[in-house]
Protein backbone atom coordinates (compact mmCIF):
# COMPACT_ATOMS: atom_id res chain seq x y z
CA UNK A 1 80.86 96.96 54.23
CA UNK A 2 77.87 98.82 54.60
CA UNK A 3 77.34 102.80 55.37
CA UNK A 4 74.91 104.18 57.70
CA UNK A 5 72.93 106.92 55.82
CA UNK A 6 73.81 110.20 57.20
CA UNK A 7 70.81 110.97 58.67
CA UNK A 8 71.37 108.45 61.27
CA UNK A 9 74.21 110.72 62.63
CA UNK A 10 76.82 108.50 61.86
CA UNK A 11 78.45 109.37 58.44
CA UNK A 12 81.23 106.90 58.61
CA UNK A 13 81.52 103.42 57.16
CA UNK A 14 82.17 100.64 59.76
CA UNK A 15 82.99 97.05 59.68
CA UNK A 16 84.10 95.19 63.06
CA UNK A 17 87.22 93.36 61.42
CA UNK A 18 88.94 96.84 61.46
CA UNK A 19 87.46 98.84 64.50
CA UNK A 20 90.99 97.66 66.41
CA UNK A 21 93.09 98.91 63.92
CA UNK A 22 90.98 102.06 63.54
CA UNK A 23 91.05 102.71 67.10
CA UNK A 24 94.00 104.27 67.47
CA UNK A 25 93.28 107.01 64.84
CA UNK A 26 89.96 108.22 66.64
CA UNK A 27 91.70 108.14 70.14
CA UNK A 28 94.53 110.56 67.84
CA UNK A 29 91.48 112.65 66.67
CA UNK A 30 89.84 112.76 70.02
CA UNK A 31 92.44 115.11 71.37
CA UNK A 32 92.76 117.44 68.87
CA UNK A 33 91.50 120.72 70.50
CA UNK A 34 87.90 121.89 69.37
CA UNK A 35 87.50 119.27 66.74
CA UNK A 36 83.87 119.04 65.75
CA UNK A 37 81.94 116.14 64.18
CA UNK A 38 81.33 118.39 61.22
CA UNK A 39 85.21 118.91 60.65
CA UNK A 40 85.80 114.98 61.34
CA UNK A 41 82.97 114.39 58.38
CA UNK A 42 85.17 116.63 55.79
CA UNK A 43 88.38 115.43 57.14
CA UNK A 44 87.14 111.88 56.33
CA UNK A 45 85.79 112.65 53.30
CA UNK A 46 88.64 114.02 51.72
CA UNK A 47 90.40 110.83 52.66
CA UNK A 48 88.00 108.59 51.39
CA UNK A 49 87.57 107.36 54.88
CA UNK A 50 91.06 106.17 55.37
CA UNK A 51 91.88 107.72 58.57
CA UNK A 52 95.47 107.06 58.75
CA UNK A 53 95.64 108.76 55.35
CA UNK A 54 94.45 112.18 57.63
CA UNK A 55 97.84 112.31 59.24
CA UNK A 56 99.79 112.05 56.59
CA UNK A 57 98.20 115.31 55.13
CA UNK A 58 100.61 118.09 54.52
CA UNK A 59 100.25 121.47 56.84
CA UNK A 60 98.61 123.60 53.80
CA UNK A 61 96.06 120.75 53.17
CA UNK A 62 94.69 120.54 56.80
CA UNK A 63 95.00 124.44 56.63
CA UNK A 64 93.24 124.29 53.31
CA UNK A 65 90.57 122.21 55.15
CA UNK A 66 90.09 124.54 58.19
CA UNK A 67 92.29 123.63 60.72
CA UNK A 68 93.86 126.27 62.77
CA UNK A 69 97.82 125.86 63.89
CA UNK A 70 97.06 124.25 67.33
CA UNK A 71 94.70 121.43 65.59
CA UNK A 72 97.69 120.70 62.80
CA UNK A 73 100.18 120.46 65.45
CA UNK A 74 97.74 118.21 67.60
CA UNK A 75 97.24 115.81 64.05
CA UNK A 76 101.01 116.12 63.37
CA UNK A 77 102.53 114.61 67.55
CA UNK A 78 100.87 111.53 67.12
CA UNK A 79 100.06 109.96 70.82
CA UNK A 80 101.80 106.89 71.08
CA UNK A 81 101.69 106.57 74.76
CA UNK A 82 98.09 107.59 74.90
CA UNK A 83 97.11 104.70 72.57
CA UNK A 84 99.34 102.46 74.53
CA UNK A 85 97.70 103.32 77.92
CA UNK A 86 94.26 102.74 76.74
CA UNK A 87 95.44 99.63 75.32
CA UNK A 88 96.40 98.42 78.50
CA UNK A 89 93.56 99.57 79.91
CA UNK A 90 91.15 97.77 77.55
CA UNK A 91 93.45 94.34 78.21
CA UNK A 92 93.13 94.74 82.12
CA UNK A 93 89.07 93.33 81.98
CA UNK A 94 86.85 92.23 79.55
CA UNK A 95 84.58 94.27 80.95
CA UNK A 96 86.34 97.48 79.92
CA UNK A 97 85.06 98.74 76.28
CA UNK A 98 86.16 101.75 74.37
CA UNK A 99 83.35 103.30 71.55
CA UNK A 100 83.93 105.02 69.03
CA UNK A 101 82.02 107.71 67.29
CA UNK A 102 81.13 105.37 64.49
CA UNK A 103 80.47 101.88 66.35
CA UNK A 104 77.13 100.44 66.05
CA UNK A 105 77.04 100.32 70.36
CA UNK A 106 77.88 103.87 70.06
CA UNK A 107 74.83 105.84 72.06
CA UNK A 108 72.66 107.83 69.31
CA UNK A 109 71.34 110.15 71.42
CA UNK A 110 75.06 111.25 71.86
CA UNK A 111 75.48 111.24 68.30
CA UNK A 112 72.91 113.99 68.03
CA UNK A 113 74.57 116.58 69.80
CA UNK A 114 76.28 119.37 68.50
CA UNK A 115 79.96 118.05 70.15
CA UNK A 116 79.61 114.67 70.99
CA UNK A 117 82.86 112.79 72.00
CA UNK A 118 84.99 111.20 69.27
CA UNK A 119 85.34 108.23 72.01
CA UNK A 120 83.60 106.97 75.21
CA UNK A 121 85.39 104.99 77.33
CA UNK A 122 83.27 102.50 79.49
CA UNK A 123 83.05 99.32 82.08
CA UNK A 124 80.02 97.49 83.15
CA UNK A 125 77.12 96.78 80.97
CA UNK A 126 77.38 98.70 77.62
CA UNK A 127 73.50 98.10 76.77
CA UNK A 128 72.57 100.77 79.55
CA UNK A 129 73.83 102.97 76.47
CA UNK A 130 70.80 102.25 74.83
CA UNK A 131 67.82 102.14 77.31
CA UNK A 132 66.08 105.44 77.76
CA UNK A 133 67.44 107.59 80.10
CA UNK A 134 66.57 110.28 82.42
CA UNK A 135 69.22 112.22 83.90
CA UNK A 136 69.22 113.68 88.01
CA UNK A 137 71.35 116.01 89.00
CA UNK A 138 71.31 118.24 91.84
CA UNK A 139 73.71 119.97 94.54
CA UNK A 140 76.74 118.21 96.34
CA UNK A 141 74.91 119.22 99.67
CA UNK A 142 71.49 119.02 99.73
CA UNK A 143 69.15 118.65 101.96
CA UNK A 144 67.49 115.45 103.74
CA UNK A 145 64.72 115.93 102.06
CA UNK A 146 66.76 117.10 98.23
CA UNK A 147 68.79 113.00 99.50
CA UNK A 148 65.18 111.96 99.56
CA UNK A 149 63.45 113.12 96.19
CA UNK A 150 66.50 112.09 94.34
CA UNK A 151 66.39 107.93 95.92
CA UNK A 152 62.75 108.41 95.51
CA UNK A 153 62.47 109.64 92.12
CA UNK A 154 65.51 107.10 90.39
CA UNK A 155 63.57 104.41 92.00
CA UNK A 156 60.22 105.01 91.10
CA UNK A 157 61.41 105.73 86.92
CA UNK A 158 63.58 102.78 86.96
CA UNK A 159 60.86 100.53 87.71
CA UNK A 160 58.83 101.92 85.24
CA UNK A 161 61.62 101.05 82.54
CA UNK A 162 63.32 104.50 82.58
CA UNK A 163 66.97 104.58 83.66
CA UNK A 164 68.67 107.12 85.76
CA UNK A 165 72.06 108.70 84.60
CA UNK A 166 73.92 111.31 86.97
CA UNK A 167 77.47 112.33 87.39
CA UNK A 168 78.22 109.85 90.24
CA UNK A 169 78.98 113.29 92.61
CA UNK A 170 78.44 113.65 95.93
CA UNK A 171 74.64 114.71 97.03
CA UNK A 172 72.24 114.30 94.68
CA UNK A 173 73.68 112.36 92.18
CA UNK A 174 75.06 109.86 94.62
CA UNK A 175 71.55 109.17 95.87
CA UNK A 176 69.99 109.32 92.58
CA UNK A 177 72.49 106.44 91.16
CA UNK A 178 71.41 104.65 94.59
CA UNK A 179 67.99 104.67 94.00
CA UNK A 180 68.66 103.21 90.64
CA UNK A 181 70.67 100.54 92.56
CA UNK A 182 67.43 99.58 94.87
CA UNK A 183 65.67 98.57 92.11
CA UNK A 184 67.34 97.01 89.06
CA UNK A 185 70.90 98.77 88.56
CA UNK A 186 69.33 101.02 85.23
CA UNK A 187 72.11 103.54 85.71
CA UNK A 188 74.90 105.20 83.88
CA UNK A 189 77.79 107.27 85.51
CA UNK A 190 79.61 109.91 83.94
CA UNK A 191 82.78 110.94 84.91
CA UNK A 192 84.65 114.57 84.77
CA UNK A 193 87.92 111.93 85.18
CA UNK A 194 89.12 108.81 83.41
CA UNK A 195 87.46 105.95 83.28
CA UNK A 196 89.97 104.66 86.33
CA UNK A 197 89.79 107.76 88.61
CA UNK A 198 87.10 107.43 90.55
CA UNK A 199 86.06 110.89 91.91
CA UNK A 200 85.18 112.02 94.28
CA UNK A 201 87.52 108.86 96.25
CA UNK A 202 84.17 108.66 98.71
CA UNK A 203 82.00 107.37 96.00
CA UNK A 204 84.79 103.84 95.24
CA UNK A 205 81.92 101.58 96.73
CA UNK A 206 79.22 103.08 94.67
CA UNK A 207 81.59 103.03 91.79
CA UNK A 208 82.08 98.99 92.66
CA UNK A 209 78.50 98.55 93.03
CA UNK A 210 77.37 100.67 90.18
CA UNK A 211 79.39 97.67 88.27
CA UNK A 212 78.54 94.65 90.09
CA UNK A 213 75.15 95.62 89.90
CA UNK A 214 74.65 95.98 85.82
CA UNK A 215 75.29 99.29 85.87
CA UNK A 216 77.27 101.19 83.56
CA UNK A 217 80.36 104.22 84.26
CA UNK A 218 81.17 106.02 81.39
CA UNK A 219 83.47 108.77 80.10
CA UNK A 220 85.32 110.56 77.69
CA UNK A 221 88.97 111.07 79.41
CA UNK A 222 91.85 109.06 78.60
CA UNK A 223 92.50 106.39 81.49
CA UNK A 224 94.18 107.98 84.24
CA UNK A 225 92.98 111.59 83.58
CA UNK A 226 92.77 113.50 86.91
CA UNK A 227 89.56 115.26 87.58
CA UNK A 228 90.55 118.85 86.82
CA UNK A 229 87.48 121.82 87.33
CA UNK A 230 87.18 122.23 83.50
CA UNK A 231 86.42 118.90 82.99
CA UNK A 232 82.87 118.86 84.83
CA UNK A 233 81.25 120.67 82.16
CA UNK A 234 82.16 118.71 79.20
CA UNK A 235 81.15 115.62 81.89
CA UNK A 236 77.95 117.97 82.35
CA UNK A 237 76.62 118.03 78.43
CA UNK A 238 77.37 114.25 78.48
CA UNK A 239 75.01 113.31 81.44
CA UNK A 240 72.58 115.73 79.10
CA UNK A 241 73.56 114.26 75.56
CA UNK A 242 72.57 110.76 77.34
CA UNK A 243 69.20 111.50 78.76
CA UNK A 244 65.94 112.33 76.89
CA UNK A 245 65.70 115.16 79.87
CA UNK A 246 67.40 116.42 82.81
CA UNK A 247 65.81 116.71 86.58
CA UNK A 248 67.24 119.20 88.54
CA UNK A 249 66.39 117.87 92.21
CA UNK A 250 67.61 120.46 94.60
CA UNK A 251 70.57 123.30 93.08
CA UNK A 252 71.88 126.64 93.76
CA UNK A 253 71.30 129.62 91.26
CA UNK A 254 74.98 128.98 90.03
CA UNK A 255 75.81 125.12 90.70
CA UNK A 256 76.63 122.83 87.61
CA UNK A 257 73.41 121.39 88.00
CA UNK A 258 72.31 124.18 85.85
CA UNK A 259 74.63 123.74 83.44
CA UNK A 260 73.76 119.92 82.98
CA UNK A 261 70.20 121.91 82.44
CA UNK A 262 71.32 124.18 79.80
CA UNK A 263 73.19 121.47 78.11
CA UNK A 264 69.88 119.66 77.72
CA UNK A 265 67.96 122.72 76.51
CA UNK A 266 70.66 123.49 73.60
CA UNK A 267 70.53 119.58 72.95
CA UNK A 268 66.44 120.18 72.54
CA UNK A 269 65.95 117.57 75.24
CA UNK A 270 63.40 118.08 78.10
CA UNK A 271 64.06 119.81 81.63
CA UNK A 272 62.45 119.23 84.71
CA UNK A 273 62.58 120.91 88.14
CA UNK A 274 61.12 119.93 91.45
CA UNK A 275 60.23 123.26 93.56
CA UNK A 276 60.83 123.81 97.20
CA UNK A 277 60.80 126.28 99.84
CA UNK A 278 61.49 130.28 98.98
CA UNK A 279 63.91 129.98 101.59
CA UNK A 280 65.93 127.25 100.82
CA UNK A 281 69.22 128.65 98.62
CA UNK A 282 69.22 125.09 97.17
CA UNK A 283 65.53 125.73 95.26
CA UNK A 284 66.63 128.76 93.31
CA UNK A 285 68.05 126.85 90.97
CA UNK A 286 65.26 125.13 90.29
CA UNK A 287 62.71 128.04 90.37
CA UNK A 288 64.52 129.93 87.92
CA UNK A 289 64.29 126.92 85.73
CA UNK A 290 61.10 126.65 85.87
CA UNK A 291 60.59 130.54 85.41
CA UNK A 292 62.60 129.98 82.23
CA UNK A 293 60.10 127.26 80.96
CA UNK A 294 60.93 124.08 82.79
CA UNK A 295 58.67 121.45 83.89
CA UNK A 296 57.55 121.62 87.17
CA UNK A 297 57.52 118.40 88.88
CA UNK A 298 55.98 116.85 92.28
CA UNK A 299 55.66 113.51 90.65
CA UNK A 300 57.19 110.80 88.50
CA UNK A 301 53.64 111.09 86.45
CA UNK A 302 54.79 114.14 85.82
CA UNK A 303 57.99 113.56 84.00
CA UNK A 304 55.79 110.68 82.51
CA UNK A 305 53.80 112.69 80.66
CA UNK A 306 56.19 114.02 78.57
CA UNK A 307 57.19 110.51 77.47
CA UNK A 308 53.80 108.65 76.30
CA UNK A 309 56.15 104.85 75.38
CA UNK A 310 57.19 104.21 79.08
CA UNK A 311 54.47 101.66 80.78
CA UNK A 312 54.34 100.27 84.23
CA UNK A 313 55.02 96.38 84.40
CA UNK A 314 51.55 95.89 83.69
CA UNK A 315 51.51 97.83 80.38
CA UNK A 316 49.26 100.34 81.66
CA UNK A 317 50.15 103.91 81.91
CA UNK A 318 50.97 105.08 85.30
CA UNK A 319 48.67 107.29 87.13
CA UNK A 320 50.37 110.85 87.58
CA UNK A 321 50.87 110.62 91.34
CA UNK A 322 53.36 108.50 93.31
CA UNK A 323 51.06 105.85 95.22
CA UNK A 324 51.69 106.99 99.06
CA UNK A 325 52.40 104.63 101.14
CA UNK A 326 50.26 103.48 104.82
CA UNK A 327 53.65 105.72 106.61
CA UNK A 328 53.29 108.79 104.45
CA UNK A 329 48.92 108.33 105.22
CA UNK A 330 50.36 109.94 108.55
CA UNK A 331 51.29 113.68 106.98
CA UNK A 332 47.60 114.43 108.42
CA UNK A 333 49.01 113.61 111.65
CA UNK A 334 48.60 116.86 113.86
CA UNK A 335 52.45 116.34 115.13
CA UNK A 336 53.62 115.54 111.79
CA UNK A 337 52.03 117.96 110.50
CA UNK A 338 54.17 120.45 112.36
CA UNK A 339 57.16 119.85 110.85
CA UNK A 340 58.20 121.87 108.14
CA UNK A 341 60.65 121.07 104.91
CA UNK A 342 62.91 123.12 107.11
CA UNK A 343 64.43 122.40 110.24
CA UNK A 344 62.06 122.95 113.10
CA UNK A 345 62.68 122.82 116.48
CA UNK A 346 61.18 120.29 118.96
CA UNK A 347 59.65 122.73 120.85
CA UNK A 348 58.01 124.59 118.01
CA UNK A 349 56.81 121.04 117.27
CA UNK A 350 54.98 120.41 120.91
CA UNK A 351 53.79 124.58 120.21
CA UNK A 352 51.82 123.95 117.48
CA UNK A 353 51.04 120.26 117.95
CA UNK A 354 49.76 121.18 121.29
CA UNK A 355 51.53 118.05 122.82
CA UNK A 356 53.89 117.54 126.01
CA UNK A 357 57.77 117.20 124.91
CA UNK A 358 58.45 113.73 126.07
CA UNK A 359 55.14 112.83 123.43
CA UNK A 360 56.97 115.00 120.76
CA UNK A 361 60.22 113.32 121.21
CA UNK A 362 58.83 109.67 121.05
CA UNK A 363 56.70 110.22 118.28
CA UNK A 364 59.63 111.74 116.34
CA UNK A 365 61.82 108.66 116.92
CA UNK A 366 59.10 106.67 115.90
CA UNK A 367 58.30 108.79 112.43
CA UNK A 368 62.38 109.40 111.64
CA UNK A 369 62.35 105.33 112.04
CA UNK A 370 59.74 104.93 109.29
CA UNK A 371 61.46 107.31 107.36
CA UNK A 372 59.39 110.36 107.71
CA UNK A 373 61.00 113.08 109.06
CA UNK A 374 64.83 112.99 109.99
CA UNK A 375 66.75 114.68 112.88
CA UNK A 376 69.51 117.36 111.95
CA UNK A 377 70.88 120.55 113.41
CA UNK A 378 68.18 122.80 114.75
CA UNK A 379 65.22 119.86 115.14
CA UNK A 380 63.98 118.33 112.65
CA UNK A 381 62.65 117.94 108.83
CA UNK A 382 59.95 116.50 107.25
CA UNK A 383 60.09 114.01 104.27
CA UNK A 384 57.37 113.52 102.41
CA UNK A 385 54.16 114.65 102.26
């Protein structure tokens, strides 16, 4: 048996032989209230590392180590029928895996945070754990053009070897785990639920296909934990604690988008920001980020920069702006060049385009076809530049 020098972040000896009969004691630990890595390490220590030595400790030891009254109490009502359902669960598939703190598969950026969870429970492919990561994040009702950047953007890193991890919510997230999808399934979900509650219900197929495609889903709930509000932000410095930075797509001044941010800045990881419109609520977010030092971003070259190792397919470095395609060539376009980021009417369009309606409308059709602009309440907006 071998041990992994501390300064790897994992402090505990492992062999594979006994990670089942282990397993039970971390799941125990796990739900002790407010237990830190830091306390685990001493608790394990004292015990030479046998863990179910830890619960056999008498109420003035575990005092005499630290532990308050609600963490003895949580130590002393071992949870049978906790192990027992994730038992079950891990039996169901051979797909479904459960990681503990000190498993080899175990993601080290995760270890590196300052609470990282005692166990992740996962299905799909576990090596997503260990490709570099870039999480997206943004509001749960942005914008055509917010649904846009975020496709866009997990595309465009993915294919340059980066994968995209989000909290598989509506909005943002949702299109930034399906922009991962359109190119080679690089993406990790994390859940605010258990690994079996998919939530929000609307996002089963993209769960399903998140899977099917060689994707991973991820979290740190015992199966069949409902997705309660306090849950997000623990699901929140997760996302964070996987990533090597955050983007924050489109987000309100207060919207857990900002959270996942500030997670990632206490977790000395990078943060990104794409800017917008004044106007738009959903850019505040963003533009306070970047007042507060965050990188702003109109390209994937410029998230790129920060991370010198990732290389196109060709092993060259990739220029710092998105090659446009022959549709976008069209933004100098006098009619397309009338419509703003915001929704403008068809008749402001034919104003300052200086073209008859029926021209406007056709040429609209044909744009929001190529992907363009798109139609919603009020006119329309554009999509790129």
């Amino acid at each position: 048996m071998s041990i992994i020098p501390e300064n790897s972040g994992r402090f505990f000896p492992f062999h594979p032989s006994e990670e089942k009969s282990w397993l039970p004691y971390w799941i125990a630990l796990s739900l002790v209230p407010r237990f830190s890595k830091m306390r685990l390490k001493c608790l394990a220590e004292f015990c030479e590392f046998d863990f179910e030595h830890i619960f056999r400790l008498g109420d003035d030891t575990l005092q005499g180590l630290g532990l308050d009254e609600e963490q003895i109490q949580a130590i002393k009502q071992f949870p049978n029928q906790d192990i027992e359902r994730v038992q079950n669960w891990l039996s169901q598939d051979s797909g479904h895996f459960a990681l503990t703190y000190h498993h080899p598969k175990y993601p080290h950026s995760l270890r590196e945070i300052s609470s990282p969870p005692l166990v992740i429970y996962g299905v799909g492919n576990v090596e997503r754990l260990h490709q570099p990561q870039l999480a997206v994040v943004g509001s749960r009702n942005p914008t055509e053009a917010g649904k846009r950047l975020a496709f866009d953007f997990a595309k465009a890193l993915t294919e340059l070897g980066c994968g995209v991890t989000s909290g598989l919510a509506l909005g943002i997230d949702s299109f930034a785990h399906k922009g991962a999808l359109a190119n080679d399934a690089n993406t990790i979900a994390v859940l605010g639920s258990g690994i079996d509650v998919c939530y929000p219900k609307r996002n089963n197929a993209l769960f399903a296909n998140i899977v099917n495609q060689g994707g991973c889903i991820v979290s740190e709930f015992l199966p069949g934990t409902r997705p309660l509000s306090h849950h997000f932000p623990r699901r929140n410095r997760m996302v964070s604690g996987l990533s090597l930075g955050t983007l924050v797509v489109e987000a309100a001044i207060k919207s857990g988008s900002l959270i996942t941010a500030y997670y990632a800045l206490q977790q000395n990881r990078e943060v990104f920001a794409i800017p917008g419109s004044v106007n738009n609520p959903l850019t505040q977010g963003g533009h306070h980020l970047i007042k507060q030092g965050a990188k702003l971003v109109e390209s994937v070259g410029d998230i790129l920069e920060e991370f010198s190792f990732f290389t196109n397919k060709q092993g060259s470095k990739p220029s710092k702006n998105i090659q446009k395609s022959e549709d976008q060539s069209l933004a100098l376009d006098p009619l397309l060049d009338s419509v703003d980021y915001e929704a403008t009417s068809v008749d402001l369009v034919a104003r300052r385009s200086g073209l008859p309606i029926s021209v406007v409308l056709t040429r609209l059709l044909e744009y929001e076809l190529r992907g363009l602009v798109s139609s919603v309440p009020g006119g329309y907006v554009k999509l790129g530049d």
